[in-house]
Structure formats: C-alpha cells, structure tokens
C-alpha atoms as a PDB file:
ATOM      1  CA  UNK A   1      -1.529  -9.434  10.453  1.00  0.00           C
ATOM      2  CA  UNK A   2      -1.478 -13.296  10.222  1.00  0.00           C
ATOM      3  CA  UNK A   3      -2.725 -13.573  14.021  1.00  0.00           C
ATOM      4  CA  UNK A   4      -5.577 -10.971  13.340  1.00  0.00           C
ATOM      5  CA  UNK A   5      -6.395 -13.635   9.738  1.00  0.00           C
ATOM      6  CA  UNK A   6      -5.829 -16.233  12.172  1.00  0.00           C
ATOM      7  CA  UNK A   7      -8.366 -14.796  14.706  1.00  0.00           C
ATOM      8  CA  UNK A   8     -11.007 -13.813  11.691  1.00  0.00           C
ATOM      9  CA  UNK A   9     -11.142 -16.926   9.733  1.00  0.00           C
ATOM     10  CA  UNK A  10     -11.680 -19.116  12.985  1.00  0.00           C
ATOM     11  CA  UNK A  11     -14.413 -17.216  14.161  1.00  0.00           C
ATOM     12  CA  UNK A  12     -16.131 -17.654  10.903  1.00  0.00           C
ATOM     13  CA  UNK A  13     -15.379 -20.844  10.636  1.00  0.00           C
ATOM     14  CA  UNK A  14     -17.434 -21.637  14.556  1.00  0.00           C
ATOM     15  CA  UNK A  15     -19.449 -19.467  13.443  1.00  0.00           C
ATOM     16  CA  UNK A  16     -20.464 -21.560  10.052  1.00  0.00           C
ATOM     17  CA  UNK A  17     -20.129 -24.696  12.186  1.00  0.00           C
ATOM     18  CA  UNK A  18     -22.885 -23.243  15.172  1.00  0.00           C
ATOM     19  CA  UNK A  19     -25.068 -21.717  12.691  1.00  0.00           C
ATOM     20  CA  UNK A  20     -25.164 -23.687   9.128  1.00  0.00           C
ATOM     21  CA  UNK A  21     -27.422 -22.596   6.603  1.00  0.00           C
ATOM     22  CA  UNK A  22     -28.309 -19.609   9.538  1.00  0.00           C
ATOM     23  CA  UNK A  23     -25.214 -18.210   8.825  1.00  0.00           C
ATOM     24  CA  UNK A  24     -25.687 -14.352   7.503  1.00  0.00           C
ATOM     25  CA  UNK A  25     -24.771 -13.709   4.040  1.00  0.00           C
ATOM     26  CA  UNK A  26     -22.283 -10.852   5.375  1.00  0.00           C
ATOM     27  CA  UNK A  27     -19.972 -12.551   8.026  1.00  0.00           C
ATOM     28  CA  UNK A  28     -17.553 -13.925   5.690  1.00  0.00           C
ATOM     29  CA  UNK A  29     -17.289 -10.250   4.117  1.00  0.00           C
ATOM     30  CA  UNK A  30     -16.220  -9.645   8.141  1.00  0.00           C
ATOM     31  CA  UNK A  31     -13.721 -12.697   7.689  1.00  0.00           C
ATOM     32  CA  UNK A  32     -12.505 -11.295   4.881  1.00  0.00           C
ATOM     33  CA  UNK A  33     -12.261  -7.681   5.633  1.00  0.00           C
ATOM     34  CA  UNK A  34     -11.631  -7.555   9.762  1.00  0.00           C
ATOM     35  CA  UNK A  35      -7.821  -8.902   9.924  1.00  0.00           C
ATOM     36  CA  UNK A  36      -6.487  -5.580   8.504  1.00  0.00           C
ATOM     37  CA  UNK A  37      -7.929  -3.466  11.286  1.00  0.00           C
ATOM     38  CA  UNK A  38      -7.233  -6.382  14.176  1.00  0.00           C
ATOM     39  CA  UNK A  39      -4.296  -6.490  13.092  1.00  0.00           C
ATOM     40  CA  UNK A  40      -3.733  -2.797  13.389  1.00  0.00           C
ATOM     41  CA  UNK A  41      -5.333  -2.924  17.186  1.00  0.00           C
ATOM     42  CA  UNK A  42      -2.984  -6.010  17.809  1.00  0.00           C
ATOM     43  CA  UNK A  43       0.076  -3.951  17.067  1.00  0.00           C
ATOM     44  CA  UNK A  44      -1.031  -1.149  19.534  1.00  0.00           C
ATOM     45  CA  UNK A  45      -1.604  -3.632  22.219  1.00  0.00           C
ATOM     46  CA  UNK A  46       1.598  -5.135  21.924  1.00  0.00           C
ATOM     47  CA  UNK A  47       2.989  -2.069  22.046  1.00  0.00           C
ATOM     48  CA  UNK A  48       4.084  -2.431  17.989  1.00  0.00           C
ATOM     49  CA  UNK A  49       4.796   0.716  16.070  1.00  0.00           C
ATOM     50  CA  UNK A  50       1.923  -0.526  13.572  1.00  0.00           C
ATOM     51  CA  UNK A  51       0.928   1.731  10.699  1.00  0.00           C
ATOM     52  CA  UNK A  52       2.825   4.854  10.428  1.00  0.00           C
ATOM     53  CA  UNK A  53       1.909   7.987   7.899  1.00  0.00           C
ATOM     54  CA  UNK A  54       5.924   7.334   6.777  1.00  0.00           C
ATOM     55  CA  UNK A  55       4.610   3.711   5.828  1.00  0.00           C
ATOM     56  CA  UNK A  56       2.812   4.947   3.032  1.00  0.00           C
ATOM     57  CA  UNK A  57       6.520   5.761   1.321  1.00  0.00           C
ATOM     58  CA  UNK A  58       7.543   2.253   1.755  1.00  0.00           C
ATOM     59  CA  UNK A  59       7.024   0.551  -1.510  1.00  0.00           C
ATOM     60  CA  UNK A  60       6.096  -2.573   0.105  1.00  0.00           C
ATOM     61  CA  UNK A  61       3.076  -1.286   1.808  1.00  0.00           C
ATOM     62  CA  UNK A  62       1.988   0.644  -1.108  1.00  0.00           C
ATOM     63  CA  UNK A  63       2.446  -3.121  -3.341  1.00  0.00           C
ATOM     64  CA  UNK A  64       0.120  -4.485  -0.244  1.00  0.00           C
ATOM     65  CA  UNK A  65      -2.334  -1.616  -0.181  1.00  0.00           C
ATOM     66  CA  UNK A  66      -2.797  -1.526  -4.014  1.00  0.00           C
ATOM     67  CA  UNK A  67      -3.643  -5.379  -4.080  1.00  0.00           C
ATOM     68  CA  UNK A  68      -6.161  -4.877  -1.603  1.00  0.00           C
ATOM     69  CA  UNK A  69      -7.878  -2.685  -3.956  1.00  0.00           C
ATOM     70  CA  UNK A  70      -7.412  -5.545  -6.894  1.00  0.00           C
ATOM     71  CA  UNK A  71      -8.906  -7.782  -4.730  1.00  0.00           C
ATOM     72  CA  UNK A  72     -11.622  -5.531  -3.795  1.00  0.00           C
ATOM     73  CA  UNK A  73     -12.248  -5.228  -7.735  1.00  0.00           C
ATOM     74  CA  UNK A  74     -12.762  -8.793  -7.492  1.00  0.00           C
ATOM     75  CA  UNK A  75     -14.993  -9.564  -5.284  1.00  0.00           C
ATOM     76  CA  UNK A  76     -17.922  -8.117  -7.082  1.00  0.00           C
ATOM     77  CA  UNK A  77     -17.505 -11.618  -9.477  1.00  0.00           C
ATOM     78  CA  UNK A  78     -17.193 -13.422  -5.850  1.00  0.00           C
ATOM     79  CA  UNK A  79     -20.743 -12.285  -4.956  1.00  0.00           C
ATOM     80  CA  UNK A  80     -22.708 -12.784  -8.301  1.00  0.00           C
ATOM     81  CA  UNK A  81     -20.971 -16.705  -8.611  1.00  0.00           C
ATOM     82  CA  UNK A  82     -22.526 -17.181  -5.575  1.00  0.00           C
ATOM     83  CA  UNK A  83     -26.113 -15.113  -6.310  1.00  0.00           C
ATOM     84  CA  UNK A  84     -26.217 -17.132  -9.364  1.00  0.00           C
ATOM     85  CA  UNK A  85     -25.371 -20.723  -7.801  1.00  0.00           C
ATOM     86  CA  UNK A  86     -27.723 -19.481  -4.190  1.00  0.00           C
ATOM     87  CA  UNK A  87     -25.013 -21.067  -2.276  1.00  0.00           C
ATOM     88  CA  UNK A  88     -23.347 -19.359   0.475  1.00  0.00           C
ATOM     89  CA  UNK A  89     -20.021 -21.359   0.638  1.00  0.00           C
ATOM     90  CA  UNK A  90     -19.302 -20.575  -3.016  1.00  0.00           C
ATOM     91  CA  UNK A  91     -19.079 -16.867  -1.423  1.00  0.00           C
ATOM     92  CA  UNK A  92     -16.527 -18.134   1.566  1.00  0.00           C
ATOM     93  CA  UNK A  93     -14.432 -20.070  -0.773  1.00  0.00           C
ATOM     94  CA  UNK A  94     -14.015 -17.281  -3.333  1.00  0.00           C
ATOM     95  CA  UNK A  95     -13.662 -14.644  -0.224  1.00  0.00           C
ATOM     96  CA  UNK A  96     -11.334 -16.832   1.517  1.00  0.00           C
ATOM     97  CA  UNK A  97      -8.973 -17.198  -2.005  1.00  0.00           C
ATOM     98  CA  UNK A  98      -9.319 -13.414  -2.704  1.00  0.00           C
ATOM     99  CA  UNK A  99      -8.433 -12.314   1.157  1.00  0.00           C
ATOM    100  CA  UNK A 100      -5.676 -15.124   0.595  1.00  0.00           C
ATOM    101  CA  UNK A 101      -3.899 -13.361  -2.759  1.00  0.00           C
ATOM    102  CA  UNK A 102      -2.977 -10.074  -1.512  1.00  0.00           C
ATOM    103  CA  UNK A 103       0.006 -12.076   0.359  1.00  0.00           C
ATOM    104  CA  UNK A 104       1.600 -13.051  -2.690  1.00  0.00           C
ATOM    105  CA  UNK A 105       2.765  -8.774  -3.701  1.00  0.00           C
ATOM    106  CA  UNK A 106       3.631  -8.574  -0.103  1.00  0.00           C
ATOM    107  CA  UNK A 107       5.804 -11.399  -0.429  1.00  0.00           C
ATOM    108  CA  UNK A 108       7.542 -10.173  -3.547  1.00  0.00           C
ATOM    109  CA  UNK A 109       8.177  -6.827  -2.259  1.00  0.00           C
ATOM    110  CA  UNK A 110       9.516  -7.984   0.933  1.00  0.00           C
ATOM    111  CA  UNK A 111      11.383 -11.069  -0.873  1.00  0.00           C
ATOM    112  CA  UNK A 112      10.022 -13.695   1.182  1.00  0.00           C
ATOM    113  CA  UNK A 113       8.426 -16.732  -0.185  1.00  0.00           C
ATOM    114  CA  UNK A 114       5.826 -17.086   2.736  1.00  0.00           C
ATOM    115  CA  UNK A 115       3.003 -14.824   1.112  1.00  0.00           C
ATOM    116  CA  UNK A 116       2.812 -17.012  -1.703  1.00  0.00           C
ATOM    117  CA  UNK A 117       3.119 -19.972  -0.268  1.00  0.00           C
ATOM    118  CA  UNK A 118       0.211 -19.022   2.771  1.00  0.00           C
ATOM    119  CA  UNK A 119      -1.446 -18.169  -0.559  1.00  0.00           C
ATOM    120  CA  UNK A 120      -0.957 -21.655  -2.430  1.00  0.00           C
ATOM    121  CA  UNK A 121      -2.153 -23.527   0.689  1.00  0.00           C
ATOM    122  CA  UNK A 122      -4.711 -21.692   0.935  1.00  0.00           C
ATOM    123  CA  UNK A 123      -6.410 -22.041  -2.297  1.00  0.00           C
ATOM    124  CA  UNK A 124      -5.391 -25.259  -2.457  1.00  0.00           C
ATOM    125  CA  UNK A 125      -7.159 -26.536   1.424  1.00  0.00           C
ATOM    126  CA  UNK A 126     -10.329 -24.153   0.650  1.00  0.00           C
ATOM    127  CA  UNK A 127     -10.544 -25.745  -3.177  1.00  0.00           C
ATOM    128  CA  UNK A 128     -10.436 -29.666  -1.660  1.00  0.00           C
ATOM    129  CA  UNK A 129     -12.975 -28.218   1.423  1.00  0.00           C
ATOM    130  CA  UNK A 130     -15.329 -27.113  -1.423  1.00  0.00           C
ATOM    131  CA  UNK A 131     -14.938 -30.577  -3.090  1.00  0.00           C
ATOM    132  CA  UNK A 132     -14.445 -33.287  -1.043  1.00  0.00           C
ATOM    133  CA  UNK A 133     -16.148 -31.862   2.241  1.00  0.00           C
ATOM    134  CA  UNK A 134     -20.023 -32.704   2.755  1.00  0.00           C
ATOM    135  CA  UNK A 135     -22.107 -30.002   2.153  1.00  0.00           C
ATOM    136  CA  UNK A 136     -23.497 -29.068   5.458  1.00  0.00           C
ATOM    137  CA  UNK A 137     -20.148 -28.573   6.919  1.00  0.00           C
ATOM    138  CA  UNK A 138     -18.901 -27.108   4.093  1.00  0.00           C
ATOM    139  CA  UNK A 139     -18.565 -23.362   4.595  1.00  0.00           C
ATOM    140  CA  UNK A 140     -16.959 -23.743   7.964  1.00  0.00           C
ATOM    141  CA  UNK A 141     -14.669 -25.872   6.884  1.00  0.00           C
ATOM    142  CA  UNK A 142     -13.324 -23.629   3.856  1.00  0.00           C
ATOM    143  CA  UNK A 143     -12.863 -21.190   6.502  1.00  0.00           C
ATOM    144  CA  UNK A 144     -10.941 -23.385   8.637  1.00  0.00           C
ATOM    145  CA  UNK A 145      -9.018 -24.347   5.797  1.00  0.00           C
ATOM    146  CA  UNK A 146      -7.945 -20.216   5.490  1.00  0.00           C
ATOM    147  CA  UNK A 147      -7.573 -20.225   9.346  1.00  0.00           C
ATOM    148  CA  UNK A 148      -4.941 -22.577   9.348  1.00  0.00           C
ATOM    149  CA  UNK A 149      -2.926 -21.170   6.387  1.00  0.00           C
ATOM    150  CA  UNK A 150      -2.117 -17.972   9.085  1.00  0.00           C
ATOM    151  CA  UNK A 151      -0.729 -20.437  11.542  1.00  0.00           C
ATOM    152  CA  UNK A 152       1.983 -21.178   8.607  1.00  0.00           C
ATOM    153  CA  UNK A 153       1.904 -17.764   7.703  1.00  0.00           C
ATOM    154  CA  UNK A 154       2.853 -16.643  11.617  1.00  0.00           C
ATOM    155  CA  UNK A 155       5.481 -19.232  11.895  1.00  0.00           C
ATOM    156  CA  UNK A 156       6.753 -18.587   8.359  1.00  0.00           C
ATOM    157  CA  UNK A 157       7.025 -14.766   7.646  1.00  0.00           C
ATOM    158  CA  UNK A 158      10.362 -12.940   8.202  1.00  0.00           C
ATOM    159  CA  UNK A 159       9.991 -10.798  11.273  1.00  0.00           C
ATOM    160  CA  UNK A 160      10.900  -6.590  10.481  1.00  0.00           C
ATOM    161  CA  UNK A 161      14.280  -7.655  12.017  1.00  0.00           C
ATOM    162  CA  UNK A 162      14.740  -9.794  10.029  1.00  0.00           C
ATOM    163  CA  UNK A 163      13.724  -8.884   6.643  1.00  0.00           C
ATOM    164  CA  UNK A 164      16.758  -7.726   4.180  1.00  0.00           C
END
C-alpha cells in the first residue's frame, strides 16, 4: 500500500504544483482515497496474493478497515474547516493527516512501529508545509510532504515474512 500512497500523493502534489489555485476541489479526495485500490491492482500485478475473503478474519485487517471508517467520520470536519476558511490547502493538509492516521492501528495490530511513525512524520512535514511554506506553493507541497512519508513507510514496514 505505501507505493500505491507513494504514487497518489505525488501526483497530487504535480498536480497542485501545474495547476495552483486551478486545482479541483476533489483531487485531493482522489489522493486521499485512490492508494487503497492501487494498491490492491499493484498486488495483482506483482503477482501478490492481495486481498483475500479469509483476510477479513485477520484481526489486523479488520483494526485497518475499521479506522478507515473513523477516518471517513472525520473528514466531514476536514471539508467544512476548509468551506469556512475558502482555502483549498486547509482541505489537503487535513486529508493528507486523516489518510496518514489509519497507519497507526495497523501498526499496533501488526506490532510494528512504522505506521505510527509514517504517521508522526507525516503530520508533522504537512503541519510545517502549511506554516512555513508560501502560499502559492502551498498545497503541493503538503502533499509532497505525505508523498515522502510512504518512501519511509516502504523502506520501514515489516514485510508478511517477516512480521511475528
């Protein structure tokens, strides 16, 4: 999954770059939502077992799926900060945090540290973005700023083999 974050929050952070203030109100909800699903198509290209109906027993799946709906829950509060402010990169810094979070249950249930701190980083590079960078560059930089986080996340996380 990192490589399909990876993949996600680069293109939306080109995308930002190219297009600025153009940039339509629902590509980061692509950012935000896509890596799932590319991840799922990654795994089937590489050959990968990927998402099996037995997965849905393992506890650390269900811990991952059940935060995605938390975070879905959340976003709501995402959209209306950044209704109320009219400012598009308060929407790809709180997306880019909330995408960021459901690592941290995945990284309890599969006792590895890497999901929370991909998830740390994170907020803590898209947080200074928001602050120190200049506004017009902004956005794309928050979502750089999540981009990179998945190249700690792919060097970082425990491989299935080996996980205990």
């Amino acid at each position: 999954m990192p490589i399909g974050g990876f993949i996600a929050w680069s293109a939306l952070a080109i995308t930002a770059y190219l297009l600025g203030n153009q940039l339509p109100s629902f590509a980061p909800f692509i950012a935000a939502a896509i890596p799932f699903p590319l991840a799922l198509i990654i795994d089937k290209v590489r050959g990968a077992p990927g998402l099996q109906s037995e997965s849905r027993h393992n506890p650390v799946t269900q811990l991952f799926m059940r935060f995605i709906t938390v975070v879905g829950l959340l976003i709501p509060f995402v959209i209306i900060a950044a209704r109320a402010a009219d400012n598009l990169d308060i929407l790809i810094l709180g997306l880019a945090i909330l995408a960021g979070m459901v690592w941290v249950p995945h990284g309890w249930g599969a006792d590895d540290p890497a999901g929370f701190i991909h998830f740390v980083m994170r907020a803590v590079l898209c947080y200074a973005a928001y602050l120190f960078v200049p506004e017009g560059v902004r956005g794309a930089v928050i979502a750089g700023a999540a981009a990179l986080t998945y190249v700690y996340a792919i060097v970082a996380m425990r491989k299935p083999s080996s996980a205990h």
